[in-house]
Protein backbone atom coordinates (compact mmCIF):
# COMPACT_ATOMS: atom_id res chain seq x y z
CA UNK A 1 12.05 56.24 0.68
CA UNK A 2 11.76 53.17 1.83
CA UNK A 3 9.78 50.98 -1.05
CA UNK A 4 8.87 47.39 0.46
CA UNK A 5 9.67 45.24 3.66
CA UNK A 6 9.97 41.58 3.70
CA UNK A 7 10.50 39.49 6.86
CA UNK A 8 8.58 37.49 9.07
CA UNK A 9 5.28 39.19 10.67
CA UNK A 10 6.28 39.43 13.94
CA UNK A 11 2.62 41.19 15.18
CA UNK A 12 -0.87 41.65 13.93
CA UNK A 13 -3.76 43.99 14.79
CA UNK A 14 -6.46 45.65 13.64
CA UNK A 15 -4.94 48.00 11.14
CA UNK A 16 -1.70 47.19 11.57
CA UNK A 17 1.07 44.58 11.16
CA UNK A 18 4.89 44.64 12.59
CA UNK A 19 7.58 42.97 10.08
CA UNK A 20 11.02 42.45 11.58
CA UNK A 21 12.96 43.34 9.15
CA UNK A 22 17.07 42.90 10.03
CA UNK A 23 15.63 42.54 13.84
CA UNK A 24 13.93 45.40 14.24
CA UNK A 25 9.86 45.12 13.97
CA UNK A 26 8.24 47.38 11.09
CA UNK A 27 4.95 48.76 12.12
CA UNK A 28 2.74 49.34 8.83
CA UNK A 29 -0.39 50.40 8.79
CA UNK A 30 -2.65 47.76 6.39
CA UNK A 31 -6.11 47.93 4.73
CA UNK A 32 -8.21 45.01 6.30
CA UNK A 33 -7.77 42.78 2.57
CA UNK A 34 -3.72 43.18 2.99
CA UNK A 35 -3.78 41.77 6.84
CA UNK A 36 -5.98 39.09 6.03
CA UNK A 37 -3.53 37.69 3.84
CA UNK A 38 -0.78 37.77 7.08
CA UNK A 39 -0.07 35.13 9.27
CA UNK A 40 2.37 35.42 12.11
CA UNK A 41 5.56 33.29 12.03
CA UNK A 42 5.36 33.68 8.04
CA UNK A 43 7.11 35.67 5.75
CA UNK A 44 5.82 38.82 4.03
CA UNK A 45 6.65 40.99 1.50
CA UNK A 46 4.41 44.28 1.38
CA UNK A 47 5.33 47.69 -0.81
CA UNK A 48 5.36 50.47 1.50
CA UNK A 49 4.80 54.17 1.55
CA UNK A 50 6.05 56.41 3.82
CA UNK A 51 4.08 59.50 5.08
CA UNK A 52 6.37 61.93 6.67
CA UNK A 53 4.58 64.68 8.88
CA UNK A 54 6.21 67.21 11.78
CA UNK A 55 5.11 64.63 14.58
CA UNK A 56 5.33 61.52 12.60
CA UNK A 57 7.06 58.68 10.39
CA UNK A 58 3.85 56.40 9.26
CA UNK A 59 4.64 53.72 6.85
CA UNK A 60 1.73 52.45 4.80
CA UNK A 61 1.59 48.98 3.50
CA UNK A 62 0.27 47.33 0.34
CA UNK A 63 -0.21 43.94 -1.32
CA UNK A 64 1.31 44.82 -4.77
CA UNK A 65 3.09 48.15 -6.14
CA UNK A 66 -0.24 48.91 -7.83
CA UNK A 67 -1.61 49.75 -4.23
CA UNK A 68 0.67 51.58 -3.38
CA UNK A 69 0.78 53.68 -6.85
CA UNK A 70 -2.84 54.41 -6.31
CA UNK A 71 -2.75 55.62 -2.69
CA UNK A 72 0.08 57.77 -3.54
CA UNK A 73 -1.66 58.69 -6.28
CA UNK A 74 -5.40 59.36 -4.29
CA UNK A 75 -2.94 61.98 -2.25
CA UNK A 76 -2.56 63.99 -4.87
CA UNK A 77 -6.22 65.18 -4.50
CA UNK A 78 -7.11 68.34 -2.56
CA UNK A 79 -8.55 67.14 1.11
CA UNK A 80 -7.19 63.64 0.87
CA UNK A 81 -4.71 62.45 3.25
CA UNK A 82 -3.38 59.57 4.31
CA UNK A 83 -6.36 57.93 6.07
CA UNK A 84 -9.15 58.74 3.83
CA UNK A 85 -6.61 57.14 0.96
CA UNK A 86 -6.17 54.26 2.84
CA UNK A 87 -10.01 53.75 3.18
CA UNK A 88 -10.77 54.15 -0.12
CA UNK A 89 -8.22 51.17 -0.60
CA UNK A 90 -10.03 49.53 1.88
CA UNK A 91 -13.49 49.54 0.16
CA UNK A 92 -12.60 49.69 -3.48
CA UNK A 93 -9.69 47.60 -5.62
CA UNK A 94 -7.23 50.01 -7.17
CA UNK A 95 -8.70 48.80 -10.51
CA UNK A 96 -12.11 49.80 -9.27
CA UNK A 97 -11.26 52.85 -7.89
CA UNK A 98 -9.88 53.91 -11.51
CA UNK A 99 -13.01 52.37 -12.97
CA UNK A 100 -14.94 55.07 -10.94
CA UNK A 101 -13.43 57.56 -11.38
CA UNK A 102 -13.26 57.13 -15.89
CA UNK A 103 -17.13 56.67 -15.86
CA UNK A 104 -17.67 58.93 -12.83
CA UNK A 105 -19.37 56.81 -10.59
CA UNK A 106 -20.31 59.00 -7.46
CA UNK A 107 -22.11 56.04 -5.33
CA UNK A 108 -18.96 54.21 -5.36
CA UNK A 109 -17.20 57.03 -3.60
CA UNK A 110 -19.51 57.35 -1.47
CA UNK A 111 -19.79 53.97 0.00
CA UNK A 112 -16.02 54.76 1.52
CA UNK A 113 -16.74 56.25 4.99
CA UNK A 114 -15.64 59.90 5.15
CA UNK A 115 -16.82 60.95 1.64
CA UNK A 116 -20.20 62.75 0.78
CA UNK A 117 -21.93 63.76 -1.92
CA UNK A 118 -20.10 67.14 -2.79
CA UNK A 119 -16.25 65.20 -2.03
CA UNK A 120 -17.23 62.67 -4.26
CA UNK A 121 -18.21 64.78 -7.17
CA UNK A 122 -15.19 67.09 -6.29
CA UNK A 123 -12.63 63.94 -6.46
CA UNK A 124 -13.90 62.79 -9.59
CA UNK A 125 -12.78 65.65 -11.25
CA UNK A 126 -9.78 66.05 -9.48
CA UNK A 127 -8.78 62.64 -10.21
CA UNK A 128 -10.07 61.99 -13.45
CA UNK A 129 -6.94 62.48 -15.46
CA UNK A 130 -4.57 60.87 -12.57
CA UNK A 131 -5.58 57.62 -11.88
CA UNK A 132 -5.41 55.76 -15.46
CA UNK A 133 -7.46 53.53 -17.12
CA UNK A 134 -8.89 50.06 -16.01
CA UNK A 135 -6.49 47.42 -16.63
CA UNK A 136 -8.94 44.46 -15.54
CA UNK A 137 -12.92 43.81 -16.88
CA UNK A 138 -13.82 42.50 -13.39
CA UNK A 139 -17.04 43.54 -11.19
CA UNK A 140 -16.83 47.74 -11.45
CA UNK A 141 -16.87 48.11 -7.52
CA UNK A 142 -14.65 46.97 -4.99
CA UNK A 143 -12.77 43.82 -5.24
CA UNK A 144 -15.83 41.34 -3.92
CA UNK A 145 -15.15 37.82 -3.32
CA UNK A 146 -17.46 35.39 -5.04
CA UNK A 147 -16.79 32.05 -2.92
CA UNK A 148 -15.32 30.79 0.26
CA UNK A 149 -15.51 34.20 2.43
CA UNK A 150 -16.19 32.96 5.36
CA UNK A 151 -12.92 30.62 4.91
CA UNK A 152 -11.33 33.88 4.29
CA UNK A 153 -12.80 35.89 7.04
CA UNK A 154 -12.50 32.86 9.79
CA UNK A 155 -8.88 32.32 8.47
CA UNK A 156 -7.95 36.33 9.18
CA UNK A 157 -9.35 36.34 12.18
CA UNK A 158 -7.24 33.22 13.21
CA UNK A 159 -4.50 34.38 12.02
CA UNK A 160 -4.82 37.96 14.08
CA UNK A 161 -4.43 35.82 17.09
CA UNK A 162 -8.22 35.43 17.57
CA UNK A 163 -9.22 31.63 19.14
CA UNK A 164 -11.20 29.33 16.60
CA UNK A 165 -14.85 29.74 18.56
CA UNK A 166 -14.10 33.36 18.27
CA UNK A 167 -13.41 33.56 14.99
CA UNK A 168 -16.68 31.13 14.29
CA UNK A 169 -19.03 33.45 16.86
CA UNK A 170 -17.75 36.65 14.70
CA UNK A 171 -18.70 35.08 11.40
CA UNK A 172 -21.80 33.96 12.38
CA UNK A 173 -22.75 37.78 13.26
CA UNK A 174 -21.41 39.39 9.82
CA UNK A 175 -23.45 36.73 7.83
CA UNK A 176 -26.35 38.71 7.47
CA UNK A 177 -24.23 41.50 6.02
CA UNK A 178 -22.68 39.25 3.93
CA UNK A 179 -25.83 38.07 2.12
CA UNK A 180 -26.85 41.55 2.08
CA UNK A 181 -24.09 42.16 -0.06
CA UNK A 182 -25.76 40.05 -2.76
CA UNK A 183 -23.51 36.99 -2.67
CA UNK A 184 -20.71 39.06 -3.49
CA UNK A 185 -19.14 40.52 0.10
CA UNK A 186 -15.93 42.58 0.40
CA UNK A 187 -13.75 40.66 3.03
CA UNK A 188 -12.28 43.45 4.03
CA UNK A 189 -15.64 45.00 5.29
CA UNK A 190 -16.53 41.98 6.82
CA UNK A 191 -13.29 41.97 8.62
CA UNK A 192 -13.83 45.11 10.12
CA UNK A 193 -17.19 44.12 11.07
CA UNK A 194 -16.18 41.00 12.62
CA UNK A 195 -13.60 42.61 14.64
CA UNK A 196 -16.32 45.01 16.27
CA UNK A 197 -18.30 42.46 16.76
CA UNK A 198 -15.47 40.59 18.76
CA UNK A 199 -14.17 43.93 20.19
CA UNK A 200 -17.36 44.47 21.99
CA UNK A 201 -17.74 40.59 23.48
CA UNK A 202 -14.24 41.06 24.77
């Protein structure tokens, strides 16, 4: 297995980055919060996970071993693969994702694209004596930034290779989500709005 790359990022995209690792470029497949904390040219460090299927190697990258322990662990679930693990890493923290699951809270499952009502109820049992306790006391869902997102956001963007009046034009459109989000907006779902945005201007 191999547990973590380091190296300089050689490539970013959407959902992906490529680390070179002993000259030859890793591609691993990121939630939006991991990428925006890449920039090309610098080094990176990311635990990996590697998802072995009859047509495929995919290797799955994380911030911290934590990540990676919960989307192994999110596998373990009936009817949740790969993808649908990495989404629900890319909405909720791995500390809120525990805290959802100990006081079986169904609209936070539901707010990851791909789950309904009856999946939500059906991982919460499946999962309830899997994922642990809370470590943290934070905000119970997601991991929500409480200042400077649209440094964050603008700062991603830049450093996926997107020009500065880009990167300002695609802020400017997710703001409204943003303060619909209470103050409190996910960067990661920003990201991925900003990139549609950007995606369809293109």
């Amino acid at each position: 297995m191999i547990a973590f790359v380091s190296g300089p990022v050689a490539a970013l995209a959407p959902d992906a980055a490529v680390v070179e690792v002993g000259g030859i470029g890793m591609a691993v497949q990121c939630t939006p919060n991991t990428l925006s904390t890449l920039r090309i040219g610098q080094q990176a460090k990311l635990a990996t996970s590697l998802v072995v299927r009859e047509d495929s190697l995919t290797l799955y990258g994380f911030a911290d071993d934590d990540e990676r322990q919960t989307f192994e662990l999110l596998q373990t679930a009936s009817g949740v693969g790969p993808r649908l693990a990495q989404a629900m890493l890319a909405v909720h923290s791995p500390d809120a994702l525990r805290r959802a699951v100990a006081t079986g809270d169904e609209k936070a499952l539901t707010a990851v694209p791909g789950i309904g009502k009856k999946g939500a109820q059906k991982l919460l049992l499946e999962l309830k004596d899997r994922l642990g306790e809370p470590i943290g006391t934070g905000a119970g869902v997601g991991s929500p930034v409480t200042s400077g997102w649209r440094d964050q956001l603008h700062a991603a963007l830049v450093g996926l290779g997107y020009a500065t009046r880009e990167a300002d034009e695609a802020v400017t459109a997710v703001t409204p989500q943003a303060e619909a989000a209470g103050g409190n907006p996910q960067v990661g779902m920003l990201l991925k709005a900003a990139l549609q945005t950007l995606n369809r201007t293109r």
